[in-house]
Protein backbone atom coordinates (compact mmCIF):
# COMPACT_ATOMS: atom_id res chain seq x y z
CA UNK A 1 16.41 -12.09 2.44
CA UNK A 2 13.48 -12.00 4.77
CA UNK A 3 13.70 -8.11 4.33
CA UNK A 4 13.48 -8.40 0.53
CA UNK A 5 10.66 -10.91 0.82
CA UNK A 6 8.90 -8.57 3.11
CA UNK A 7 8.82 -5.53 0.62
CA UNK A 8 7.59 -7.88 -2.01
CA UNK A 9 4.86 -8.53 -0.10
CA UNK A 10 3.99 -5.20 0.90
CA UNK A 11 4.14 -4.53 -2.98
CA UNK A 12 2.06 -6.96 -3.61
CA UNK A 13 -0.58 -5.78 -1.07
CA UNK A 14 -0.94 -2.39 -3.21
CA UNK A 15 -1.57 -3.75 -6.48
CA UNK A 16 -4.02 -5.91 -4.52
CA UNK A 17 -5.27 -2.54 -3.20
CA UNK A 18 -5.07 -0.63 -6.93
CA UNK A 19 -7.20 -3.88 -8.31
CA UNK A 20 -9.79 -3.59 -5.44
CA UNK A 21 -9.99 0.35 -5.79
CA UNK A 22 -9.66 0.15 -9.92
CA UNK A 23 -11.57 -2.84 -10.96
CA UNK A 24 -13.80 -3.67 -8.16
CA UNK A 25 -15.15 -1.00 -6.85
CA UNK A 26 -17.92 -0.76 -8.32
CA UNK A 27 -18.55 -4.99 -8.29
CA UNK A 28 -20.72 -6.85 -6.16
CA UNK A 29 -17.48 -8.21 -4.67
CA UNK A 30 -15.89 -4.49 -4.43
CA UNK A 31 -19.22 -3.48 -2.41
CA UNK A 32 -19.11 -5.89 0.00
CA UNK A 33 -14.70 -5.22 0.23
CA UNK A 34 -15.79 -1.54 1.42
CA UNK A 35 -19.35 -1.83 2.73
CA UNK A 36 -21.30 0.40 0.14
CA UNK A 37 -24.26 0.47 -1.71
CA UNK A 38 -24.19 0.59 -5.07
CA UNK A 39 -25.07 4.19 -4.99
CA UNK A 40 -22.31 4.95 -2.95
CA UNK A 41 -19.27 3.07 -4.73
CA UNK A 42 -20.71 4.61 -8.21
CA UNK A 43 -20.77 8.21 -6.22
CA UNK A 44 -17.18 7.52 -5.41
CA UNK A 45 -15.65 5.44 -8.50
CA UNK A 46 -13.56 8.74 -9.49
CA UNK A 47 -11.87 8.92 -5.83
CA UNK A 48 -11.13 5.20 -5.79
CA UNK A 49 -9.42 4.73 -8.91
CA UNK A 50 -7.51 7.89 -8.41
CA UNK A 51 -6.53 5.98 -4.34
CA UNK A 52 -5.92 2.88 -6.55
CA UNK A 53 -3.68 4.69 -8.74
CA UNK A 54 -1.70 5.93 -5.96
CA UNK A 55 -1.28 2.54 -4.38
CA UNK A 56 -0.15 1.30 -7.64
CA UNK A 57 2.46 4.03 -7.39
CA UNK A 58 3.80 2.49 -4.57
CA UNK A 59 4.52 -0.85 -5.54
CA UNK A 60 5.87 0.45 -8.41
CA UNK A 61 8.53 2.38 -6.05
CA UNK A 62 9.13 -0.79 -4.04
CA UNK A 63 9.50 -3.11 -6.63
CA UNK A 64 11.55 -0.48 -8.56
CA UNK A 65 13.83 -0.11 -5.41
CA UNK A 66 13.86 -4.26 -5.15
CA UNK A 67 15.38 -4.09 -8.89
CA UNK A 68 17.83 -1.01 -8.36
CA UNK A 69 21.64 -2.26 -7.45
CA UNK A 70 22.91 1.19 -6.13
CA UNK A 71 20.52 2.76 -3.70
CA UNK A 72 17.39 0.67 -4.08
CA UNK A 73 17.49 0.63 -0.42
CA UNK A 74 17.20 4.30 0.07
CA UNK A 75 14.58 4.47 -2.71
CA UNK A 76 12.80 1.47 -0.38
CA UNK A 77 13.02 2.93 2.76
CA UNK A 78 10.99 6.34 1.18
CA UNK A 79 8.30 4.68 -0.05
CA UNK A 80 8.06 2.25 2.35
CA UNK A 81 7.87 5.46 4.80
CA UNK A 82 5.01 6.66 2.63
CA UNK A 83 3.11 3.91 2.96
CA UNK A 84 3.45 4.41 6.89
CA UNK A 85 2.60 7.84 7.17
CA UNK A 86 -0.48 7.12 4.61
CA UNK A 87 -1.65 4.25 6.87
CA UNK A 88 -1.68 6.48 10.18
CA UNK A 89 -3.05 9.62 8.16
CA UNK A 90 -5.74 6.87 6.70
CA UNK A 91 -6.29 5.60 10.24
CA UNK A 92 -6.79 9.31 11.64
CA UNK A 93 -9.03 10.28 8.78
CA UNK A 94 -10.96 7.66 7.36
CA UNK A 95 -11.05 4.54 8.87
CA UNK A 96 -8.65 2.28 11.54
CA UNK A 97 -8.00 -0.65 9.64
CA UNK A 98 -6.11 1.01 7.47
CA UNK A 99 -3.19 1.22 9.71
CA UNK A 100 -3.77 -2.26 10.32
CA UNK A 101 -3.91 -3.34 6.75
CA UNK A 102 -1.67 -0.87 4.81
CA UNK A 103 0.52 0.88 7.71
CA UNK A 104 1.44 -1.97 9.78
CA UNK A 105 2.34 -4.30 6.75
CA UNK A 106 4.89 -1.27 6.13
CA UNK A 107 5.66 -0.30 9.54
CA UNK A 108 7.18 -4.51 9.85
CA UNK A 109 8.79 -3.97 6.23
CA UNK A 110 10.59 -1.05 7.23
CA UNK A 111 11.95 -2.48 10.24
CA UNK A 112 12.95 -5.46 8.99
CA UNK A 113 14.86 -3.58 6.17
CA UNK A 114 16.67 -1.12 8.53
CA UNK A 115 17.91 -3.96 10.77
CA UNK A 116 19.19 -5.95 7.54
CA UNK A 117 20.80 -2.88 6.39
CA UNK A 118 22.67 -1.97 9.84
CA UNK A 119 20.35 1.17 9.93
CA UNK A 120 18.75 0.44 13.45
């Protein structure tokens, strides 16, 4: 159960992600998420809506893996190894707290679900 509860949550941290990088990006609030100037989050709109779509991809896998009887924990595990490896490549590349906020958050899930399962 804790496992389970744990995905959900890590879903629900992407969409929060996809709304942040889809709707307010270009917002006052959105600006002062990501530290930019309006010239900067219009300069980059295209980039973070296409991010935000890909985080939205990923809750859709977990969520879809929460809902699938047969192997929803195999289809669990991949994304929620996806969002690991995009939170260190995201850490390397662009900015720490992303393994902190999106890798870490996954990293926990991930565990959690391979000890439930009798994995690790």
């Amino acid at each position: 159960m804790i496992a389970k509860f744990s995905v959900a949550a890590v879903a629900l941290l992407h969409v929060a992600f996809m709304f942040m990088e889809c709707v307010l990006w270009n917002k006052p609030a959105g600006r002062r998420i990501f530290a930019m100037s309006e010239t900067q989050a219009q300069q980059t709109a295209a980039l973070a809506a296409n991010q935000g779509l890909y985080n939205g991809f990923l809750a859709a896998g977990l969520g879809w893996g929460l809902l699938h009887e047969t192997c929803g924990r195999e289809i669990i595990v991949f994304f929620l190894g996806c969002i690991v490896v995009a939170g260190i490549f995201g850490a390397i590349t662009a900015s720490r707290s992303i393994l902190w906020l999106q890798g870490l958050p996954g990293a926990i899930a991930l565990t959690l679900l391979l000890l439930d399962s009798g994995w690790l």
